[in-house]
N, C-alpha and C. Protein backbone atom coordinates (compact mmCIF):
# COMPACT_ATOMS: atom_id res chain seq x y z
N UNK A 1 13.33 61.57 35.07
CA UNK A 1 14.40 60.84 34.40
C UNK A 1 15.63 60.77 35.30
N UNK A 2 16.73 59.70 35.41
CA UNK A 2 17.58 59.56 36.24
C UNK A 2 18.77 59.59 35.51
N UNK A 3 19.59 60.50 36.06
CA UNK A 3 20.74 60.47 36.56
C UNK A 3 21.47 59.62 34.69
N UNK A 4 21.20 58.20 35.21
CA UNK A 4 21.92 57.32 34.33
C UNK A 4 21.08 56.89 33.04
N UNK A 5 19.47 57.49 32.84
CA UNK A 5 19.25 57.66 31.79
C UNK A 5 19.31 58.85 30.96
N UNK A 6 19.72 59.69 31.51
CA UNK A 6 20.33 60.97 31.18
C UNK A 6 21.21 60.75 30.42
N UNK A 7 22.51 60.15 31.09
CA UNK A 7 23.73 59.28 30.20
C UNK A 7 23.86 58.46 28.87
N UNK A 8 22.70 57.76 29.06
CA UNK A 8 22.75 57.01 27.93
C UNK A 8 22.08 57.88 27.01
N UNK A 9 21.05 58.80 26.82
CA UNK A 9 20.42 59.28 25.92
C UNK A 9 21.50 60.38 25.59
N UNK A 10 22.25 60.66 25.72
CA UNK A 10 23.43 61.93 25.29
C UNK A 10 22.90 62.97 25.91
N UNK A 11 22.29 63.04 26.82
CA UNK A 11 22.12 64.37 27.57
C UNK A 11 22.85 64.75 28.62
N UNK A 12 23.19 66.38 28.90
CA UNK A 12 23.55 66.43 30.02
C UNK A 12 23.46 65.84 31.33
N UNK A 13 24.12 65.46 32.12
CA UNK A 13 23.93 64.51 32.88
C UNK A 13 25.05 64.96 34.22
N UNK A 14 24.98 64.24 35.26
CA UNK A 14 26.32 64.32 36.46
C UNK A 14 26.57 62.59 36.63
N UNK A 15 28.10 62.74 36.58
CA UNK A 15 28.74 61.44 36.44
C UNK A 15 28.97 60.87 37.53
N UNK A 16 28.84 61.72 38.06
CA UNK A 16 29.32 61.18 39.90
C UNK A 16 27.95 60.65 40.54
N UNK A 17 26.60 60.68 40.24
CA UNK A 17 25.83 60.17 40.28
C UNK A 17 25.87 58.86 41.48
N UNK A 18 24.96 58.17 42.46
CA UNK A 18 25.94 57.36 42.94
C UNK A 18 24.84 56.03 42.28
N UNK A 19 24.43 55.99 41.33
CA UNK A 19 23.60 55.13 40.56
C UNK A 19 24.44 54.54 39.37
N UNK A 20 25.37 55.97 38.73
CA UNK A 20 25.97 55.65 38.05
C UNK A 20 27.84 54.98 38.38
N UNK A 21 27.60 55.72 39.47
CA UNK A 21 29.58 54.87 39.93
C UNK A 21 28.86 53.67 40.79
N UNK A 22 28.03 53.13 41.08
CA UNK A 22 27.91 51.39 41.58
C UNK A 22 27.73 50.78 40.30
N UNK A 23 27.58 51.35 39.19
CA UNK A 23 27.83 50.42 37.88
C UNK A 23 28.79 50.65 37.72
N UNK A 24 29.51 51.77 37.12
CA UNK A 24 31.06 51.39 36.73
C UNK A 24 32.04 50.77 37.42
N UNK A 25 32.52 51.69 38.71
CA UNK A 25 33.16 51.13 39.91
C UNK A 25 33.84 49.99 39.63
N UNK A 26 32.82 48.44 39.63
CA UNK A 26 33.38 47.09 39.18
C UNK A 26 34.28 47.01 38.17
N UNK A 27 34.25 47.55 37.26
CA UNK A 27 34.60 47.40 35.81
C UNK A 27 35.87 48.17 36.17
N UNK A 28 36.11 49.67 36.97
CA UNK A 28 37.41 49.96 37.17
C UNK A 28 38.68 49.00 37.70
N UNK A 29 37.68 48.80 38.93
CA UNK A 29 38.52 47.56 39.47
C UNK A 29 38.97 46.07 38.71
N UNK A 30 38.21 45.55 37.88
CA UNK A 30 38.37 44.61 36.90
C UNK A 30 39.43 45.25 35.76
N UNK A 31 39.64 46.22 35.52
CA UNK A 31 40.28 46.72 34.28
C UNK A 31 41.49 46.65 35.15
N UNK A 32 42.24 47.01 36.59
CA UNK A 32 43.37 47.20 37.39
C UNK A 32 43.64 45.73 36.96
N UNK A 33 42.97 44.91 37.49
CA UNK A 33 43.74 43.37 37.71
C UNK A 33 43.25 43.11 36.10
N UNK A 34 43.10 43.46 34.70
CA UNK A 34 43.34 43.22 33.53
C UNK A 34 45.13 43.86 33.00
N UNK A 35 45.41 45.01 33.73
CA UNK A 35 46.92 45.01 33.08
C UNK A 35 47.87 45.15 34.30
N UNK A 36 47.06 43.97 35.02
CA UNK A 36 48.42 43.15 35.77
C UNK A 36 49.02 41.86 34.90
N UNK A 37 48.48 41.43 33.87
CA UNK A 37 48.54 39.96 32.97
C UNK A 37 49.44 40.29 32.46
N UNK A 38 50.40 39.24 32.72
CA UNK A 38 51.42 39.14 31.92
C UNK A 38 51.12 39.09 30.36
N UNK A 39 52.64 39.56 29.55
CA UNK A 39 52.27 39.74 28.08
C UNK A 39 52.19 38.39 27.50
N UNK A 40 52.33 37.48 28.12
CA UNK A 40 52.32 36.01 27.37
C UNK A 40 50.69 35.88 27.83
N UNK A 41 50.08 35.97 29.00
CA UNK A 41 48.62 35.74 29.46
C UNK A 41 47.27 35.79 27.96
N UNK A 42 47.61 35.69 26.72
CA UNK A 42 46.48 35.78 25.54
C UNK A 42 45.18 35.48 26.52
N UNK A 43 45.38 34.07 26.75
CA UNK A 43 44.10 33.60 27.79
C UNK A 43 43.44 34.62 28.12
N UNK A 44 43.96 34.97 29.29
CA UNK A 44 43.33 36.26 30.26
C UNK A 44 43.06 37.28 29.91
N UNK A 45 43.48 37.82 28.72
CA UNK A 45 43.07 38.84 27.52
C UNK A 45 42.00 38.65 26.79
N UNK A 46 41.95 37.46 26.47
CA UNK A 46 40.67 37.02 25.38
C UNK A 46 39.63 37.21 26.37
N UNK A 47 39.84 36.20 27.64
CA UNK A 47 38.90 36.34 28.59
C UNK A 47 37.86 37.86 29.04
N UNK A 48 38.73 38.44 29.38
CA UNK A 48 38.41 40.05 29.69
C UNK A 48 37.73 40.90 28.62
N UNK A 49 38.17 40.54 27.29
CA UNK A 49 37.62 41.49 26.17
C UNK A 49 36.35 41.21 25.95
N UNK A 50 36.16 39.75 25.74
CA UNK A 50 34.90 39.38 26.07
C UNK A 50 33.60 39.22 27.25
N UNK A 51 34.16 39.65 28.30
CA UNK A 51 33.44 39.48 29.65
C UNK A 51 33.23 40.58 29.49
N UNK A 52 34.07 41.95 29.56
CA UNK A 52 33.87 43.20 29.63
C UNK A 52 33.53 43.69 28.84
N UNK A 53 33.54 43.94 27.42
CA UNK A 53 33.27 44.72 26.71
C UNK A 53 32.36 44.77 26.18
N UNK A 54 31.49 45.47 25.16
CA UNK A 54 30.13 45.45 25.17
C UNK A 54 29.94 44.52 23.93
N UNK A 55 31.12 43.94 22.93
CA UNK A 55 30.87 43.26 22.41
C UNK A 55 32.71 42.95 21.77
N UNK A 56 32.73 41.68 21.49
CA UNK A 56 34.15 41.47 20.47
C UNK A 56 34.11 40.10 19.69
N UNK A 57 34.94 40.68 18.55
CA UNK A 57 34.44 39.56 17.43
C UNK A 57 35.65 38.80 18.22
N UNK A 58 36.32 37.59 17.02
CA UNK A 58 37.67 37.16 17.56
C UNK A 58 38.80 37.37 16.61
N UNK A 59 39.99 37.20 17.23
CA UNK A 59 41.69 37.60 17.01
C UNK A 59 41.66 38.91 17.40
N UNK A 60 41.06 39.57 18.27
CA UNK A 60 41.32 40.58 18.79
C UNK A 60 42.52 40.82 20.03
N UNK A 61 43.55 42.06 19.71
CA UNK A 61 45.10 41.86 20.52
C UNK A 61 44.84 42.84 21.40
N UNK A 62 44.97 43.15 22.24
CA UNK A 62 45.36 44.47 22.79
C UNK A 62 47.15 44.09 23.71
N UNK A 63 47.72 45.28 23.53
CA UNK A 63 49.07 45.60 24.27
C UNK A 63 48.91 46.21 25.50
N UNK A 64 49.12 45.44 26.62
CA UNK A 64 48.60 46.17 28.16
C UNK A 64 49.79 47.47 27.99
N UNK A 65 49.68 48.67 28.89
CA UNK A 65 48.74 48.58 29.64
C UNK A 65 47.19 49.61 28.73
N UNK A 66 46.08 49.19 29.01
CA UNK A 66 45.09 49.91 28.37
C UNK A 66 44.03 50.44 29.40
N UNK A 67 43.70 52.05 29.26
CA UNK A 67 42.78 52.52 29.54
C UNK A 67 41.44 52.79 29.59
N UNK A 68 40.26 52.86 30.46
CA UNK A 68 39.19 53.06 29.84
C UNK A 68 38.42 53.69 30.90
N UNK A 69 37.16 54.44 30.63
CA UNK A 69 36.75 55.18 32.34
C UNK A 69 35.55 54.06 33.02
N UNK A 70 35.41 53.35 31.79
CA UNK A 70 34.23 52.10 32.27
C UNK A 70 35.33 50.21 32.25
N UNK A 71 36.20 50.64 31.96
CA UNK A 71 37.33 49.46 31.33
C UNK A 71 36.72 48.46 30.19
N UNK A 72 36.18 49.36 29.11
CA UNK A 72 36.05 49.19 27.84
C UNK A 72 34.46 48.49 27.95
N UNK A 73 33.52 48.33 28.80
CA UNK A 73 32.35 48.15 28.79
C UNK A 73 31.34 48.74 27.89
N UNK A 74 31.85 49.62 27.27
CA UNK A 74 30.93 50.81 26.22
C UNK A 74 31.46 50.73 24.75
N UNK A 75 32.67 49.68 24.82
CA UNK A 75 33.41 49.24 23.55
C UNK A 75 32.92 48.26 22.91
N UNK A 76 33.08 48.34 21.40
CA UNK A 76 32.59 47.21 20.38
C UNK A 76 33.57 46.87 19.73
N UNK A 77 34.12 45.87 19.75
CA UNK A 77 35.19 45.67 18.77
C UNK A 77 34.23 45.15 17.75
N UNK A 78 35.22 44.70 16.65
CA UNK A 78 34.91 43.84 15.44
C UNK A 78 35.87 43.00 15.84
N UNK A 79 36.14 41.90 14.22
CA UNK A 79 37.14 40.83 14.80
C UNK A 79 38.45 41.31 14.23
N UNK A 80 39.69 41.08 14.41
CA UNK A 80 40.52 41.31 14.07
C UNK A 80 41.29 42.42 14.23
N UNK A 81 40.91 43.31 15.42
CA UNK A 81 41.10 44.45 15.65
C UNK A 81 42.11 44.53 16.99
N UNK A 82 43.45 45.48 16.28
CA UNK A 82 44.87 45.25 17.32
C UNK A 82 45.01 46.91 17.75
N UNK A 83 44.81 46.56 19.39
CA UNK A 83 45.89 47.65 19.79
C UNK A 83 46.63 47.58 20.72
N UNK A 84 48.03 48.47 19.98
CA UNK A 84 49.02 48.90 20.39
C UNK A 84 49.17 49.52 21.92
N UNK A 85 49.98 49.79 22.78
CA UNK A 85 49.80 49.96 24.23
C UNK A 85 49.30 51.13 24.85
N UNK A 86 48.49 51.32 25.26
CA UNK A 86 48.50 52.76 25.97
C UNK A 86 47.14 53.64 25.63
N UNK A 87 46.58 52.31 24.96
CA UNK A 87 44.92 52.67 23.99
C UNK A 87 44.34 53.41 25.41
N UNK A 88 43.74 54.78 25.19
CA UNK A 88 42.88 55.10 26.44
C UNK A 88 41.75 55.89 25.75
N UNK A 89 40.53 55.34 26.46
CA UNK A 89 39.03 55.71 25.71
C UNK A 89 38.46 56.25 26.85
N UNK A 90 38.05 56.99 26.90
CA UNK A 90 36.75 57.90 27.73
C UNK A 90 35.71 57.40 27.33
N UNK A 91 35.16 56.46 27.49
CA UNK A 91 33.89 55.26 27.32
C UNK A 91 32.52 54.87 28.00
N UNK A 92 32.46 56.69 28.19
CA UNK A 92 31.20 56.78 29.16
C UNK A 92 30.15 56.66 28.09
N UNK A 93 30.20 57.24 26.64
CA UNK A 93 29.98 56.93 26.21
C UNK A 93 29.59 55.50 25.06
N UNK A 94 29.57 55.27 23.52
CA UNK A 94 29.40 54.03 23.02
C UNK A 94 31.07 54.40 21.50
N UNK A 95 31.88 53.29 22.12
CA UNK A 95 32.81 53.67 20.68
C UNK A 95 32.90 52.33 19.92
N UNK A 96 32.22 52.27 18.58
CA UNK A 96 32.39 51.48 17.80
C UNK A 96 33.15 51.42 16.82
N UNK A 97 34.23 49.81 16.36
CA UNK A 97 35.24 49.78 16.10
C UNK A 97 34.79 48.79 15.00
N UNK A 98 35.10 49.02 13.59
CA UNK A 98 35.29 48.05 12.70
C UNK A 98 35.87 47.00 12.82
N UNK A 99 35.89 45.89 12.16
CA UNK A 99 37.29 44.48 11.77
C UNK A 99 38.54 45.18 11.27
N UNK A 100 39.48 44.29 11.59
CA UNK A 100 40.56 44.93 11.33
C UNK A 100 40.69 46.15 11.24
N UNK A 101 40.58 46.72 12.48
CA UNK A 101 41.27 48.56 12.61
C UNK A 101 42.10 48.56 13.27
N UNK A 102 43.45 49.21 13.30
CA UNK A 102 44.64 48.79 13.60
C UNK A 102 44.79 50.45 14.43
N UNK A 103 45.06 50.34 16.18
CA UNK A 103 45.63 51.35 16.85
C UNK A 103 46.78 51.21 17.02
N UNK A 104 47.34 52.88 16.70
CA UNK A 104 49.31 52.78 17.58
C UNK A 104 49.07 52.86 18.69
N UNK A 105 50.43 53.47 19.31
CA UNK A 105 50.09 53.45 20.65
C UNK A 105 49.83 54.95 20.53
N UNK A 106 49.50 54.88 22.08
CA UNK A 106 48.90 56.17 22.85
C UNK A 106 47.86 57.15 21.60
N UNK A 107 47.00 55.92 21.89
CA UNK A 107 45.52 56.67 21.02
C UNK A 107 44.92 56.95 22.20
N UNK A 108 43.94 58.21 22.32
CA UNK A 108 43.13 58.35 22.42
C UNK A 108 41.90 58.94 22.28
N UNK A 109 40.52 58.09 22.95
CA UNK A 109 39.15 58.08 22.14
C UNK A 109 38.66 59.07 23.10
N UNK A 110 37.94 60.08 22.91
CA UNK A 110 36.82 60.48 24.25
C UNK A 110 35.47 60.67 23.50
N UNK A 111 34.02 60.14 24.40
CA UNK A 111 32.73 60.12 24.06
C UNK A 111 32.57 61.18 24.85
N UNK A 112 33.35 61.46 25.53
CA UNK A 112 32.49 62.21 26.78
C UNK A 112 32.85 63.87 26.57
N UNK A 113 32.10 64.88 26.89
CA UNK A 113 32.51 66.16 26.97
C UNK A 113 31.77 66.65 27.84
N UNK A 114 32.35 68.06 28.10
CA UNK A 114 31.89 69.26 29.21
C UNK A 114 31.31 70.16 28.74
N UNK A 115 30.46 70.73 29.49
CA UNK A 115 29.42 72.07 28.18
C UNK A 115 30.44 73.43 28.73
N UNK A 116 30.50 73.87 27.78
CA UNK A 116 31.38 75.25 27.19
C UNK A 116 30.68 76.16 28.13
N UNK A 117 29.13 76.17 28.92
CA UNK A 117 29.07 77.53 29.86
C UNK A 117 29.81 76.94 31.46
N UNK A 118 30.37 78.07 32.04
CA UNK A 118 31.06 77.71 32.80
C UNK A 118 30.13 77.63 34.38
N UNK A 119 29.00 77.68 33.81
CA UNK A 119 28.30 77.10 35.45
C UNK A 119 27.36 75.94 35.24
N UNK A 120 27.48 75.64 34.30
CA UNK A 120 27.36 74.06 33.96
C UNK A 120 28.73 72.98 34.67
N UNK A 121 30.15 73.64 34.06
CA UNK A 121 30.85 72.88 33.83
C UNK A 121 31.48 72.75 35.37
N UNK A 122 30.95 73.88 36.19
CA UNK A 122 31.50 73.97 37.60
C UNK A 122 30.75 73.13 38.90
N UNK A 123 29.59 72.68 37.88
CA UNK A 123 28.75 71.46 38.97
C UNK A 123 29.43 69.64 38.10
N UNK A 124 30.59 69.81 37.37
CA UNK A 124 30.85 68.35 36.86
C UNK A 124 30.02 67.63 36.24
N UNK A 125 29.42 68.48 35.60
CA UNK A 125 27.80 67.93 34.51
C UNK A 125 29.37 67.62 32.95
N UNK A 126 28.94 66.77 32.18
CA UNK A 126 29.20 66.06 30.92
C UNK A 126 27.79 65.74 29.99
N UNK A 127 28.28 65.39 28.94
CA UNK A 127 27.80 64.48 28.13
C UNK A 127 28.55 63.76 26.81
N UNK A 128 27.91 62.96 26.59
CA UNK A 128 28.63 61.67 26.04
C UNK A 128 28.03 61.65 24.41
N UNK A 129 28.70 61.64 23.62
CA UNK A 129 28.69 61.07 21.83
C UNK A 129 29.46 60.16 21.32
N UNK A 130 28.89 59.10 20.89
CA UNK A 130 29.31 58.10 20.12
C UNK A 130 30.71 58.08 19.34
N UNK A 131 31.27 57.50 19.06
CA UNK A 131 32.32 57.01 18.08
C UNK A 131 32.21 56.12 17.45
N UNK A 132 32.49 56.30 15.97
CA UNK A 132 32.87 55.26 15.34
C UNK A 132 33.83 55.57 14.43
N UNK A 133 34.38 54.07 14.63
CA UNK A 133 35.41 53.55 13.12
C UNK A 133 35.13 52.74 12.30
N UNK A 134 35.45 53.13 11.09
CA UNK A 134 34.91 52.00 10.12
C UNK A 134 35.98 50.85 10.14
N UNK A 135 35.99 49.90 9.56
CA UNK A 135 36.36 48.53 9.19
C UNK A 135 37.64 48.95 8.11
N UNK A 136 38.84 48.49 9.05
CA UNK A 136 40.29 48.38 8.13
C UNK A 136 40.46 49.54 8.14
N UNK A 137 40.41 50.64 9.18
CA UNK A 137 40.95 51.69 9.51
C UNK A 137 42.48 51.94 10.40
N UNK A 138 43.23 52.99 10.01
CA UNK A 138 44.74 52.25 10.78
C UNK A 138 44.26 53.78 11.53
N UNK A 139 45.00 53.70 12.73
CA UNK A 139 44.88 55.14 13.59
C UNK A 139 46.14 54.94 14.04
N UNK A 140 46.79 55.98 13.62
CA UNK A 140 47.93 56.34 13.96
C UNK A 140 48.62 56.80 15.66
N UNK A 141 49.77 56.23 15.73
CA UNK A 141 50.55 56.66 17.21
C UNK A 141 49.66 58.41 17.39
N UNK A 142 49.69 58.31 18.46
CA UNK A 142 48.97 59.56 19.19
C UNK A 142 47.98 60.67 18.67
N UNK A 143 47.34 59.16 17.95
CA UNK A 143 45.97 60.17 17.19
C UNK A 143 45.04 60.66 18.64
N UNK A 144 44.19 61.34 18.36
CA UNK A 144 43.23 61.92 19.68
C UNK A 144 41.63 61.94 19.16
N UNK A 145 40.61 61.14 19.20
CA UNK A 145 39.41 61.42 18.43
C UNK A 145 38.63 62.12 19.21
N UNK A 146 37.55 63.22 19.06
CA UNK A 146 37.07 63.95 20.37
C UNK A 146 35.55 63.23 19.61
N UNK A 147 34.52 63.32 20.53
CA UNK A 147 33.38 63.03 21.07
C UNK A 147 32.51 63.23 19.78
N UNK A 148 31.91 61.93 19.50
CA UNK A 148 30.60 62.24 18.03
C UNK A 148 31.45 61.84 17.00
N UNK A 149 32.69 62.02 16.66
CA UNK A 149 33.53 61.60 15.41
C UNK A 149 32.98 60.41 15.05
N UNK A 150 32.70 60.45 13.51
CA UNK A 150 32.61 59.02 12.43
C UNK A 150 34.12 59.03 11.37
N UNK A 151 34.74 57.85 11.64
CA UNK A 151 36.13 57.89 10.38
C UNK A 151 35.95 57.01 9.74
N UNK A 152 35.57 57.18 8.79
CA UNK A 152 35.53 56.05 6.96
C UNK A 152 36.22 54.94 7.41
N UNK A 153 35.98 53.46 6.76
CA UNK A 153 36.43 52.64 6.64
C UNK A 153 37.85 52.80 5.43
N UNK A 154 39.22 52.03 5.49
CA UNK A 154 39.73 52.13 4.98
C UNK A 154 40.70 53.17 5.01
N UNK A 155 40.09 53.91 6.21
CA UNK A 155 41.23 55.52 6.46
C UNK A 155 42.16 55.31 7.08
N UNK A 156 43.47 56.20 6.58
CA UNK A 156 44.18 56.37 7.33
C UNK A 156 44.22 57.61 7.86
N UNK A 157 44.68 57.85 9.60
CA UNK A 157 44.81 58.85 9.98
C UNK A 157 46.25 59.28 11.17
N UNK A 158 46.68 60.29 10.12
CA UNK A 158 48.24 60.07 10.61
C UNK A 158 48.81 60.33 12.27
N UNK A 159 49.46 60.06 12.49
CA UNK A 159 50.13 60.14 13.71
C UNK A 159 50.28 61.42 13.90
N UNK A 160 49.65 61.70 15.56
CA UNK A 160 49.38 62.98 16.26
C UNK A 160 48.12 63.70 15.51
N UNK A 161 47.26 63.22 15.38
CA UNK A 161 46.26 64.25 14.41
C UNK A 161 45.32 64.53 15.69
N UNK A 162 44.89 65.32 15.57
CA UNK A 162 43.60 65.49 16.87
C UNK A 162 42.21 65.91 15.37
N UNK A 163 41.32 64.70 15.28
CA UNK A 163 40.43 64.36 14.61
C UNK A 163 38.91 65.14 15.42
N UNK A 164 38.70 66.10 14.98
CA UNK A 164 37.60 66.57 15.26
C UNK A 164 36.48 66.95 14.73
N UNK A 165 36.20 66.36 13.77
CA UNK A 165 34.96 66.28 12.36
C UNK A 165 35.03 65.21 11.82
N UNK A 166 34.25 64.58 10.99
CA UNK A 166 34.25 63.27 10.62
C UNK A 166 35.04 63.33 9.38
N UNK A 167 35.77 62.11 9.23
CA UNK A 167 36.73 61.70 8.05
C UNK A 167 36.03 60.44 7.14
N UNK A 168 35.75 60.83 5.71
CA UNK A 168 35.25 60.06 4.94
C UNK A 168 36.35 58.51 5.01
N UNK A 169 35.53 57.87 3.70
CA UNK A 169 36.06 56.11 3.77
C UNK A 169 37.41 56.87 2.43
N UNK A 170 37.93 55.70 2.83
CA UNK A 170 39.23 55.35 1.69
C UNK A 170 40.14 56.81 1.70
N UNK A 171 40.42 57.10 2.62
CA UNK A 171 41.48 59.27 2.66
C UNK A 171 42.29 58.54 3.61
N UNK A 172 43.84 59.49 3.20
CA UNK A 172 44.85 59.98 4.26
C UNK A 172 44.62 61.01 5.39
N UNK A 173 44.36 61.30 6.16
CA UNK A 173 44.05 62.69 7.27
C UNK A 173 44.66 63.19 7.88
N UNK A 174 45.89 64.19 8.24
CA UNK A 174 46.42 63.99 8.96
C UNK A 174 45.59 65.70 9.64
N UNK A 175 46.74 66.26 10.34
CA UNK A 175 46.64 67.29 11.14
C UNK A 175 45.93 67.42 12.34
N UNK A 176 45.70 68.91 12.67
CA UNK A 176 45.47 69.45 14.05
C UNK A 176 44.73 71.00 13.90
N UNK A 177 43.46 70.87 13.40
CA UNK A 177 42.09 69.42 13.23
C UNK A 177 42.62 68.56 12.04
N UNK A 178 42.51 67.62 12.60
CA UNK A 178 42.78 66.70 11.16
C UNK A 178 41.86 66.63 9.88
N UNK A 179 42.65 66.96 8.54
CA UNK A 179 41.89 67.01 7.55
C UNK A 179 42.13 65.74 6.39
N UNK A 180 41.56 66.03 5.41
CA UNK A 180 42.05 64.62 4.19
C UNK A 180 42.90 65.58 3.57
N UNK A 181 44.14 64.66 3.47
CA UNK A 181 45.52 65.02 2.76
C UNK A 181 45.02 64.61 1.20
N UNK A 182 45.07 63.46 1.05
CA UNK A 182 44.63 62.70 -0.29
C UNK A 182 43.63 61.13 0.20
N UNK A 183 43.17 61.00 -1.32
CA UNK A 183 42.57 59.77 -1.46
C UNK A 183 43.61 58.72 -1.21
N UNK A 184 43.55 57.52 -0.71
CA UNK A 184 43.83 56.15 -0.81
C UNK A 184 44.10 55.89 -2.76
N UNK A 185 45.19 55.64 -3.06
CA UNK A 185 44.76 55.75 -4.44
C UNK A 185 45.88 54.34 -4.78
N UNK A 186 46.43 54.18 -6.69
CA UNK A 186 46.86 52.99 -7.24
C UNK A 186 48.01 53.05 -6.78
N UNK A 187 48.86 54.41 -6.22
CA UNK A 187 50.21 54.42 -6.09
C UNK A 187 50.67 53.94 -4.76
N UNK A 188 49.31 53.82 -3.82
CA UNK A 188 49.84 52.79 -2.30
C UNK A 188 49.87 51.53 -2.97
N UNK A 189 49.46 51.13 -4.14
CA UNK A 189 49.47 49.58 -4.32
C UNK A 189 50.91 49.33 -4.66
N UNK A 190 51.80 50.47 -5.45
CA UNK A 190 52.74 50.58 -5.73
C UNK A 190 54.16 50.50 -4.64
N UNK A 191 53.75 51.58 -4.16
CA UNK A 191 54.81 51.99 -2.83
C UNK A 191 54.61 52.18 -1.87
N UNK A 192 55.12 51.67 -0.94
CA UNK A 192 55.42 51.63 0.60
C UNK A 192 55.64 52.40 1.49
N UNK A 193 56.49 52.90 0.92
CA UNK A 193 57.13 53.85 1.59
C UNK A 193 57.81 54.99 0.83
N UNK A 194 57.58 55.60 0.44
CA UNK A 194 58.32 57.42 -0.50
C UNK A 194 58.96 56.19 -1.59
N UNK A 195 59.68 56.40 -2.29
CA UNK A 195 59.93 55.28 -3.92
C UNK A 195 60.17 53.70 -3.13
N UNK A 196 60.16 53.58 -2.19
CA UNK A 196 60.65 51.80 -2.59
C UNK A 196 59.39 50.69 -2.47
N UNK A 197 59.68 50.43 -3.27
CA UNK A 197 58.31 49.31 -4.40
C UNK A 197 58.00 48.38 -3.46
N UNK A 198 56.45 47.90 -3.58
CA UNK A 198 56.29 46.73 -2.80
C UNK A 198 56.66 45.39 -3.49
N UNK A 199 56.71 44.55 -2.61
CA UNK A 199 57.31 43.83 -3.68
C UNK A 199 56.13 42.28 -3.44
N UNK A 200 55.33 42.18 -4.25
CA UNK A 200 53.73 41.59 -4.30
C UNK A 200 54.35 39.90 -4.23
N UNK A 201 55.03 39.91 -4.85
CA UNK A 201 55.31 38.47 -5.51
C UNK A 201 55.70 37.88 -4.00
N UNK A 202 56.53 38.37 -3.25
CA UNK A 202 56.78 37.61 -1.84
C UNK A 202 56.21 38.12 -0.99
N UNK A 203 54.97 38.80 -0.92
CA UNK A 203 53.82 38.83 0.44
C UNK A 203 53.11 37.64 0.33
């Protein structure tokens, strides 16, 4: 077995591989001249999300500048899905993203990890677990998701949480490990923000 099917099957593996950096390599270099584009460039944005990435619906935003260790080649968007600046994914792995899931800035995703014995971790051996987000998920300014995480559709997860177990659909989460605060419930339909009312009639 090689090197780079090692990778894909979630097994231990070495990244430096030189099977596996003549595939990425390109995609680094393509991701450099992606947040040279100016912020008016949509064009050249749409262009790239779709050339590069492993899949994207459409109205998808991103805010340069954005990170990735493959430059989002291992990414799935859905459609409608915005992020904020400074998105950086460790995407050696596969991270899948619902419709409308909304990133702050300075999120970040990692698929990838190091094994905990230390003569493993001293030859630069990894391995890689999936991500996903469900659909109409908001991720908060400097959330951190580590490697294998599933987060419910409909979740919110608050700003700065480092998410390290999976978070059901329709919960608040916050913390460090992030846990569910509360359900999604009738009183967000209500309020906005701590008492002041939404006000339905002019959305």
């Amino acid at each position: 077995m090689t090197e780079y099917e090692r990778m894909v099957q979630g097994l231990i593996y070495d990244p430096a591989d030189a099977q596996i950096m003549a595939e990425q390599t390109p995609f680094m270099d393509k991701l450099w001249a992606f947040n040279q584009l100016r912020p008016t460039d949509t064009e050249g944005k749409q262009k790239y999300m779709h050339e590069v990435f492993a899949s994207c619906g459409e109205g998808c935003y991103i805010e340069l500048p954005f990170r990735a260790n493959w430059g989002g080649h291992h990414l799935h968007f859905g459609s409608g899905v915005y992020a904020n600046a400074n998105l950086t994914l460790v995407d050696d792995g596969h991270i899948f993203v619902g419709d409308k899931v909304m990133f702050g800035p300075n999120v970040t995703i990692s698929t990838a990890n190091h094994p905990i014995d230390p003569q493993l971790r001293s030859r630069g051996l990894q391995y890689n677990k999936d991500v996903y987000i469900g659909e109409n998920a908001w991720i908060c300014a400097g959330v951190i998701i580590v490697p294998g995480v599933h987060i419910g559709k409909n979740t919110v997860i608050g700003a700065g949480s480092v998410v390290t177990r999976d978070i059901p659909d329709n919960v608040v989460a916050v913390g460090n490990p992030c846990r569910v605060l509360r359900e999604v419930s009738e009183r967000d339909r209500t309020y906005f923000f701590r008492e002041e009312r939404i006000d339905w009639e002019n959305l």
